[in-house]
Structures are given as structure tokens and as C-alpha cells.
PDB file of N, CA and C in Angstrom:
ATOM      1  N   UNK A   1      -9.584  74.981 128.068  1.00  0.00           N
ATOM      2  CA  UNK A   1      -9.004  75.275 126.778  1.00  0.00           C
ATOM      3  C   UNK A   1      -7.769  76.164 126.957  1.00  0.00           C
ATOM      4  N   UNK A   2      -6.796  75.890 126.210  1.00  0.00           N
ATOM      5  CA  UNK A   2      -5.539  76.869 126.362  1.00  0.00           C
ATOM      6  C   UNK A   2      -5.175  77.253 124.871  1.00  0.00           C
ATOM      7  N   UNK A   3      -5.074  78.398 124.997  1.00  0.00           N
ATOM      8  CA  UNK A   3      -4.709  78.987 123.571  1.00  0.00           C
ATOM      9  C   UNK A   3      -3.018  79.094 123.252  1.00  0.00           C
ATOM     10  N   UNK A   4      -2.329  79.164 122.081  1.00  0.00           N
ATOM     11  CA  UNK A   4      -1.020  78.972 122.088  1.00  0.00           C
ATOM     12  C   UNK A   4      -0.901  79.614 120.815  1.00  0.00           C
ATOM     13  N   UNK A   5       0.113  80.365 120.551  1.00  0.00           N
ATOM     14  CA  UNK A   5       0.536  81.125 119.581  1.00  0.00           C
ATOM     15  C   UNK A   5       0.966  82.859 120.251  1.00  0.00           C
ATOM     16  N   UNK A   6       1.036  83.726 119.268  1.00  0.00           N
ATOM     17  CA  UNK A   6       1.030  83.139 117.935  1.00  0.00           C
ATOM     18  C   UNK A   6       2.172  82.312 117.342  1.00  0.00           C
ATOM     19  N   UNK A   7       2.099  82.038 116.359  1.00  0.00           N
ATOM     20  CA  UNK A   7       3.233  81.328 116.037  1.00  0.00           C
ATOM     21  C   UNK A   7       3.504  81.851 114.503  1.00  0.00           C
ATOM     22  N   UNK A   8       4.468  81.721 113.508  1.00  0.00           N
ATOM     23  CA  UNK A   8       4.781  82.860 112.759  1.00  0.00           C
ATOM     24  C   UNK A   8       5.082  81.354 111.731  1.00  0.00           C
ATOM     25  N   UNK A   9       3.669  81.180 110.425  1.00  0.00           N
ATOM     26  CA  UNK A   9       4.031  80.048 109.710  1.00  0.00           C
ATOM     27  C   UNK A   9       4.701  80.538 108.446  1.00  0.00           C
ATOM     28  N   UNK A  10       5.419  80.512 107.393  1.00  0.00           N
ATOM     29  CA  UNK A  10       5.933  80.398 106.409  1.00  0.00           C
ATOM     30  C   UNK A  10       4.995  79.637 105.515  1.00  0.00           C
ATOM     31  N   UNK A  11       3.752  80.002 104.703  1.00  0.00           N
ATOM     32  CA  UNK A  11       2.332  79.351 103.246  1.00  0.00           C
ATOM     33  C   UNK A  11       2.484  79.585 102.762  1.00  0.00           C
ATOM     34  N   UNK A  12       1.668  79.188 101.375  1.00  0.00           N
ATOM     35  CA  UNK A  12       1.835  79.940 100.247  1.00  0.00           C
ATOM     36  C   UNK A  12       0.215  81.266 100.287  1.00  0.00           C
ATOM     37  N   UNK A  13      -0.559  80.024 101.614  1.00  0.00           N
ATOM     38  CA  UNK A  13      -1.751  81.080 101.313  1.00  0.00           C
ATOM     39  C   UNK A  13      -2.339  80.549 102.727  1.00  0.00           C
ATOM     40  N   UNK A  14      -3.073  80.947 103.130  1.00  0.00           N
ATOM     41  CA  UNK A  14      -4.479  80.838 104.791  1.00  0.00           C
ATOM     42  C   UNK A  14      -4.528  79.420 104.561  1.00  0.00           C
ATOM     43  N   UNK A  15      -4.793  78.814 103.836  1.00  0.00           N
ATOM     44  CA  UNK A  15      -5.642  77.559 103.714  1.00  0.00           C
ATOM     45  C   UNK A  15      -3.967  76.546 104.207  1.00  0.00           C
ATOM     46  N   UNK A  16      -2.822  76.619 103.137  1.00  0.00           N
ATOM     47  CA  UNK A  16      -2.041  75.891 103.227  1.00  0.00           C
ATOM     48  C   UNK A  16      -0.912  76.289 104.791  1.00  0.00           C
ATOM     49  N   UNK A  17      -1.048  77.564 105.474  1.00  0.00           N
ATOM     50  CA  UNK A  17      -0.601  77.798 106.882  1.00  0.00           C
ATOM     51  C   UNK A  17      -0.861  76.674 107.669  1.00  0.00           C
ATOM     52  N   UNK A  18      -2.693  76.297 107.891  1.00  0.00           N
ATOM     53  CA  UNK A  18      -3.863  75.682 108.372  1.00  0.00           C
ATOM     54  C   UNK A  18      -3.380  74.630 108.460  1.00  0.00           C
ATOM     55  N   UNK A  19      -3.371  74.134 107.223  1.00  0.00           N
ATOM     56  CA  UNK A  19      -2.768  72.671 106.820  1.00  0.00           C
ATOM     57  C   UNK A  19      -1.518  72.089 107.615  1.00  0.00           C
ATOM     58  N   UNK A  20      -0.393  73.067 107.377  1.00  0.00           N
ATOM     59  CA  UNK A  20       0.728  72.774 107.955  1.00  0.00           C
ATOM     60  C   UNK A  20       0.827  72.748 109.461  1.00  0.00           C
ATOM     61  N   UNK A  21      -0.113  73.246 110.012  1.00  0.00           N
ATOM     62  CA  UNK A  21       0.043  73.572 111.592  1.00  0.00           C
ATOM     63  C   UNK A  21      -1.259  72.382 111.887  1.00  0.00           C
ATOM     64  N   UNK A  22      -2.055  71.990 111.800  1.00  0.00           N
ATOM     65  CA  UNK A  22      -2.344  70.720 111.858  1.00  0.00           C
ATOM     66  C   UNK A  22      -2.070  69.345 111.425  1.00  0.00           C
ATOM     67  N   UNK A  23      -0.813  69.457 110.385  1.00  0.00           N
ATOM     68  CA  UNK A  23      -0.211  68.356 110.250  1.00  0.00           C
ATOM     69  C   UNK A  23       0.475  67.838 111.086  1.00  0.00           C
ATOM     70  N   UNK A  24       1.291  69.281 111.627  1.00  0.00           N
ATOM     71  CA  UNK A  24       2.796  68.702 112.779  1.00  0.00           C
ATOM     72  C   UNK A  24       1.845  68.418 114.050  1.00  0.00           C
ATOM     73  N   UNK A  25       0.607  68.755 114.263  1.00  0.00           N
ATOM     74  CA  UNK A  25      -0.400  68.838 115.773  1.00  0.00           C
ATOM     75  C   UNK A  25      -0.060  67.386 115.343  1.00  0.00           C
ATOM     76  N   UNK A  26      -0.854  66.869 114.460  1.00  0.00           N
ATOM     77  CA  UNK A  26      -1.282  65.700 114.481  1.00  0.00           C
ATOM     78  C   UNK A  26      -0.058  64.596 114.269  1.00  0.00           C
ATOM     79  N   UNK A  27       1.092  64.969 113.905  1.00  0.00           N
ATOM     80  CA  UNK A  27       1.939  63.940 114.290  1.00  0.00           C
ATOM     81  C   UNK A  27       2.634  64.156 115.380  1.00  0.00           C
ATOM     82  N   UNK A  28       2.261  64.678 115.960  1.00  0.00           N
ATOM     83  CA  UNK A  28       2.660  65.111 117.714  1.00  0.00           C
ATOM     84  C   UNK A  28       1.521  64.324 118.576  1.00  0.00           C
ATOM     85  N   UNK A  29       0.539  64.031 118.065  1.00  0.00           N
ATOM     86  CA  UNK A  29      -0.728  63.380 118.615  1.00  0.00           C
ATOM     87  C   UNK A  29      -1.332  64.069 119.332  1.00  0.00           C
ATOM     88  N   UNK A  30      -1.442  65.296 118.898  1.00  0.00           N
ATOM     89  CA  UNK A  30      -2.668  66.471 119.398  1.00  0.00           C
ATOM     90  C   UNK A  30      -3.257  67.044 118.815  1.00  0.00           C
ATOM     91  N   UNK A  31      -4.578  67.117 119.496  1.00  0.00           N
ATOM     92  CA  UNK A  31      -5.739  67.613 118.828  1.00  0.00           C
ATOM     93  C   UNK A  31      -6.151  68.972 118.887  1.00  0.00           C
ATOM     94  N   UNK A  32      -6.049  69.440 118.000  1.00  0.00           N
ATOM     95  CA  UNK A  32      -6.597  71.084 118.145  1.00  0.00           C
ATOM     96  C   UNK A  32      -8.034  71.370 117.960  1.00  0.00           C
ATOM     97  N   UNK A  33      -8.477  72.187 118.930  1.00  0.00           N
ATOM     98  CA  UNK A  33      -9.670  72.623 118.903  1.00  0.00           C
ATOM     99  C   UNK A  33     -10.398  73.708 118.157  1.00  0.00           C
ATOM    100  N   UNK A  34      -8.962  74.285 117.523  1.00  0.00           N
ATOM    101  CA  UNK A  34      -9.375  75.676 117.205  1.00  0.00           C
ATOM    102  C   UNK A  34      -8.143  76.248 116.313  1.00  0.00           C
ATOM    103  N   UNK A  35      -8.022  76.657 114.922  1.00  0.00           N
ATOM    104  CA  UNK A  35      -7.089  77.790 114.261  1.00  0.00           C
ATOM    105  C   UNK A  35      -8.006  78.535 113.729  1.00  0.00           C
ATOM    106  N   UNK A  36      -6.765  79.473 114.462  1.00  0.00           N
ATOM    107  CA  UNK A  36      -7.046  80.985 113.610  1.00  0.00           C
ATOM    108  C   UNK A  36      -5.935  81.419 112.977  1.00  0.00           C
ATOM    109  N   UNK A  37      -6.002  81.577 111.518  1.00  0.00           N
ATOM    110  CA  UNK A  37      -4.606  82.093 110.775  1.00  0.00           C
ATOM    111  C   UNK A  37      -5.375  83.567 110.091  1.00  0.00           C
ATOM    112  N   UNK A  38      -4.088  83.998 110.312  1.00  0.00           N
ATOM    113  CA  UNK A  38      -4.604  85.604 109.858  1.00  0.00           C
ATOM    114  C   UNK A  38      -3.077  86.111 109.036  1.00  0.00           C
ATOM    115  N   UNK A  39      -3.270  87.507 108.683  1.00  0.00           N
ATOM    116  CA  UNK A  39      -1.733  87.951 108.243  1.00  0.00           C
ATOM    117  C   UNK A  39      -1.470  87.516 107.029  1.00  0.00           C
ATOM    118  N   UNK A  40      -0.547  87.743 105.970  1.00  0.00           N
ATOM    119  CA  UNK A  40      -0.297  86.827 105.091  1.00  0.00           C
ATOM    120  C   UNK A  40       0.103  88.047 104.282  1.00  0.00           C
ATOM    121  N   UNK A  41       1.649  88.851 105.072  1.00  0.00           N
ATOM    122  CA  UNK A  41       2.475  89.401 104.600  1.00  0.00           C
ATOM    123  C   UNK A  41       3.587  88.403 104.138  1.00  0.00           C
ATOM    124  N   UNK A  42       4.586  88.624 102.751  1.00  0.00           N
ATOM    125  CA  UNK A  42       5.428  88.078 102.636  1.00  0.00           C
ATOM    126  C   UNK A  42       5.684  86.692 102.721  1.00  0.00           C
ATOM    127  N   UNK A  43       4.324  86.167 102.700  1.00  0.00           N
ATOM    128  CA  UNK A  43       4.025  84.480 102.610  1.00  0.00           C
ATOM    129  C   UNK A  43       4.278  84.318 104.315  1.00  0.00           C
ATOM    130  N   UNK A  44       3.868  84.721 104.976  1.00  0.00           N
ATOM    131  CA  UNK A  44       4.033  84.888 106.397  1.00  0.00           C
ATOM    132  C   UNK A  44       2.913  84.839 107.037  1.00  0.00           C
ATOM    133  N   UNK A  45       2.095  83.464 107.510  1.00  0.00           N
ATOM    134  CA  UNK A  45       1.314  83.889 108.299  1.00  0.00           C
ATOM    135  C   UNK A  45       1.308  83.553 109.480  1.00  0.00           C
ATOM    136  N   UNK A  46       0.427  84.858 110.513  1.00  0.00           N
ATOM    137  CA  UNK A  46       0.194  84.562 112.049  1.00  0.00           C
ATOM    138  C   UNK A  46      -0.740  83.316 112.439  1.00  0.00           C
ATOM    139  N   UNK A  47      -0.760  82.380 113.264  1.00  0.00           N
ATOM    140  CA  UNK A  47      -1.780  81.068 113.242  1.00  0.00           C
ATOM    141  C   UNK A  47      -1.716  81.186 114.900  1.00  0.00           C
ATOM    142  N   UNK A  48      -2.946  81.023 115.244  1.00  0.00           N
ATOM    143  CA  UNK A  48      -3.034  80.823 116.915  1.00  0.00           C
ATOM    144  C   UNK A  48      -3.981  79.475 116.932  1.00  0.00           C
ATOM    145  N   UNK A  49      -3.672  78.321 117.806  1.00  0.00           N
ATOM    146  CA  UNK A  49      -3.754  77.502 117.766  1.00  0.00           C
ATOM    147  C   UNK A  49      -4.955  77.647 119.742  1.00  0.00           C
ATOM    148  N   UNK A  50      -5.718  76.572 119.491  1.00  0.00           N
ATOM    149  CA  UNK A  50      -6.217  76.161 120.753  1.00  0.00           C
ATOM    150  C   UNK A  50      -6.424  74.281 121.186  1.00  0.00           C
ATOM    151  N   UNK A  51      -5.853  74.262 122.473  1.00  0.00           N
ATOM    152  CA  UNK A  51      -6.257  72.924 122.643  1.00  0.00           C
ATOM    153  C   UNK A  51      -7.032  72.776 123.796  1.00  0.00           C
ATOM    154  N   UNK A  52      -7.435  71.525 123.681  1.00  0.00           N
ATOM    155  CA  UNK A  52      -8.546  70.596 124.871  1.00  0.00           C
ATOM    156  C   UNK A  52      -8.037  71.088 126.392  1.00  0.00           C
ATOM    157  N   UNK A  53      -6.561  70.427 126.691  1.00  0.00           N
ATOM    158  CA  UNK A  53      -6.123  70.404 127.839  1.00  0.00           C
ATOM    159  C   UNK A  53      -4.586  70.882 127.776  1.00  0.00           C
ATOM    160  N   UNK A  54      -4.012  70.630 129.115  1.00  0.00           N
ATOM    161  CA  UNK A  54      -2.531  71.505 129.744  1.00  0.00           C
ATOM    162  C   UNK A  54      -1.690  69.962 128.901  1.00  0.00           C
ATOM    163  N   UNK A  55      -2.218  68.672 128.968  1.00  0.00           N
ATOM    164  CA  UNK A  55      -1.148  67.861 128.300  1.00  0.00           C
ATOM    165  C   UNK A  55      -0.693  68.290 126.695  1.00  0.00           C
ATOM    166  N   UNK A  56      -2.013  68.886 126.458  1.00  0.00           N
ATOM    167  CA  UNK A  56      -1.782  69.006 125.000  1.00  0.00           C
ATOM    168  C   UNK A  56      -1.245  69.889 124.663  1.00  0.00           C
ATOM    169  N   UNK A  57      -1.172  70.875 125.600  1.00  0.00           N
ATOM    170  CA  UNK A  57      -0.940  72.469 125.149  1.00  0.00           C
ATOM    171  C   UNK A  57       0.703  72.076 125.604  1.00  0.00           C
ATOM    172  N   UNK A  58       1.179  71.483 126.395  1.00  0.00           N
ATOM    173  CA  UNK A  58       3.058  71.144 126.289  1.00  0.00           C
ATOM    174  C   UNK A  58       3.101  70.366 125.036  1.00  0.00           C
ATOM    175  N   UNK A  59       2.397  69.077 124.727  1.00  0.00           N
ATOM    176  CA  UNK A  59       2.792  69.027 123.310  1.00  0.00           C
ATOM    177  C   UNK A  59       3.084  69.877 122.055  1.00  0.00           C
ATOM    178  N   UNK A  60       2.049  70.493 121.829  1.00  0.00           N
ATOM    179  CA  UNK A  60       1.955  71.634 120.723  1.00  0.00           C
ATOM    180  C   UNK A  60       2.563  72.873 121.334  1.00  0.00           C
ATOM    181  N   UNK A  61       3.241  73.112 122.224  1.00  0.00           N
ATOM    182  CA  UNK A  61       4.278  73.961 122.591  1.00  0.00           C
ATOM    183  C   UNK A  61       5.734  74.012 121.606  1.00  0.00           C
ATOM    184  N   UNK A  62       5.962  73.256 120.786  1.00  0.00           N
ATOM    185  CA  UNK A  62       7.007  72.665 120.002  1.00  0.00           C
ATOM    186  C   UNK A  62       6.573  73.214 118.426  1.00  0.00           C
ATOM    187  N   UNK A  63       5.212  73.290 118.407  1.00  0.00           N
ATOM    188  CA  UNK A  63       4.679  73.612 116.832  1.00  0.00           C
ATOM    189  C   UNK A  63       5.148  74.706 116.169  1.00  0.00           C
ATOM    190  N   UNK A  64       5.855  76.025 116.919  1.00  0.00           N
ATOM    191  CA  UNK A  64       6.475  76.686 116.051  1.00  0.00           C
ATOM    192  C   UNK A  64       7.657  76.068 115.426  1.00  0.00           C
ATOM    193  N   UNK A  65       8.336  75.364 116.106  1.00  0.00           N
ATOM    194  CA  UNK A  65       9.810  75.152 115.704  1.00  0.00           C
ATOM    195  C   UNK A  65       9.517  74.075 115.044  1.00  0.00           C
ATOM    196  N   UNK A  66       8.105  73.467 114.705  1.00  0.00           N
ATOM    197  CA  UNK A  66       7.930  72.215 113.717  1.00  0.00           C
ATOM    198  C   UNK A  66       7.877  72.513 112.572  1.00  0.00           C
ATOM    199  N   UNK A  67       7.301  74.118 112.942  1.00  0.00           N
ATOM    200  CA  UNK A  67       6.659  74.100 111.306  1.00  0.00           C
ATOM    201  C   UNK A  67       7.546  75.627 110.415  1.00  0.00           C
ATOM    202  N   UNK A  68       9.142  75.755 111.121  1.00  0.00           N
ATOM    203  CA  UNK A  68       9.758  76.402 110.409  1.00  0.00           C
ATOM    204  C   UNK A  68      10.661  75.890 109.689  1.00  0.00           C
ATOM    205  N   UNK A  69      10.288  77.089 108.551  1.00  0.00           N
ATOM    206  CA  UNK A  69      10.885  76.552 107.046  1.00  0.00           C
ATOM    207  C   UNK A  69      12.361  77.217 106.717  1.00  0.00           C
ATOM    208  N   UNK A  70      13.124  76.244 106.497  1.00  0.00           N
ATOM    209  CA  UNK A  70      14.552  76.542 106.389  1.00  0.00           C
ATOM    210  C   UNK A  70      14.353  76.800 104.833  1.00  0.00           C
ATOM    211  N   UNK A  71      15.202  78.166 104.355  1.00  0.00           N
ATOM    212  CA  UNK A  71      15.060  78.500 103.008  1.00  0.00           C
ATOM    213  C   UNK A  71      16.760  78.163 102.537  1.00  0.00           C
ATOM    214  N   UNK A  72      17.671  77.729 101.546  1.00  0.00           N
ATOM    215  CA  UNK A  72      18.582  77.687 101.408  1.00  0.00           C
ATOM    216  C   UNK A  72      19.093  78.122  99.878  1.00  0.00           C
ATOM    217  N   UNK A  73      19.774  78.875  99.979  1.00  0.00           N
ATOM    218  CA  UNK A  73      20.320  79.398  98.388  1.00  0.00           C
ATOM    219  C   UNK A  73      21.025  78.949  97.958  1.00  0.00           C
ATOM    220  N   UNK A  74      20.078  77.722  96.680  1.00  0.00           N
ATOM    221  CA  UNK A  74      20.601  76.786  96.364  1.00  0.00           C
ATOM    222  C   UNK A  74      21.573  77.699  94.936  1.00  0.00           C
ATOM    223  N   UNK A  75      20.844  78.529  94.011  1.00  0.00           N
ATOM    224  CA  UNK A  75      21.282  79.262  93.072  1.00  0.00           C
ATOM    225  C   UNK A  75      22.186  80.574  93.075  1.00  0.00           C
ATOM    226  N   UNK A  76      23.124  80.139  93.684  1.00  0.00           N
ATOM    227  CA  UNK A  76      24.514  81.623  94.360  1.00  0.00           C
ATOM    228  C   UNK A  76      25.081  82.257  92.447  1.00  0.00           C
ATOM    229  N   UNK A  77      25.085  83.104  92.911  1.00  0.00           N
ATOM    230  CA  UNK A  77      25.642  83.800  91.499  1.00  0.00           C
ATOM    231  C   UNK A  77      27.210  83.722  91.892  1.00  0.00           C
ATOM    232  N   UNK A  78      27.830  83.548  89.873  1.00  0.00           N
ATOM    233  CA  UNK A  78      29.169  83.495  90.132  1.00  0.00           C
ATOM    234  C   UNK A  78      29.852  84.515  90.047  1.00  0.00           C
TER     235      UNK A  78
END
């Protein structure tokens, strides 16, 4: 088993972090064995991820940068 994180998700809450970090696993085609999301300053949470094996753990090596959220200010004052 290899553990990977933390990784720093952008939710609205624990449940929807979870969600998002097993979505991008799974369209990466890896299986996680294990989250732990904790934290949940500033819609910010910490998520540590575990997988099966070393193939999987280079796949999901990429999952932070999958699952960051570009914010853009769409509403600029004039």
C-alpha cells in the first residue's frame, strides 16, 4: 500500500472533497483503497489518498493538479 497526499482540495464540504478526489482516481483508472479528508478551513480541504500498488500510486501522483480549482473574477468592479 502507498499512501499519497496530502493534497490540498478546494469542497464545499468532507463529503463533496471525497467525491472529487475519487472522481479524477477513477478517470485516471485507479483505484483507491483508502481517503482520508480532514480540515475544511476556507472550503479547503486536506485529503490523503491510499493505493493498492507503485503503478497506481504514479498514476494518482497527478491528483492534486486534477483536482485544482481555477477561481476567475468574472464580476470586476467599474
Amino acid at each position: 500500500m502507498t499512501e499519497l497526499g496530502p493534497l490540498m482540495i478546494a469542497a464545499h464540504n468532507a463529503e463533496h472533497a471525497e467525491y472529487i478526489v475519487r472522481s479524477r482516481a477513477e478517470q485516471r483508472g485507479v483505484h483507491l483503497t483508502r481517503v482520508e479528508v480532514s480540515g475544511g478551513f476556507s472550503d479547503m480541504w486536506v485529503v490523503k489518498v491510499e493505493v493498492s500498488d507503485a503503478a497506481e500510486a504514479a498514476a494518482a501522483a497527478d491528483l492534486a493538479e486534477d483536482t485544482t480549482v481555477l477561481h476567475f473574477d468574472s464580476h470586476r468592479s467599474r
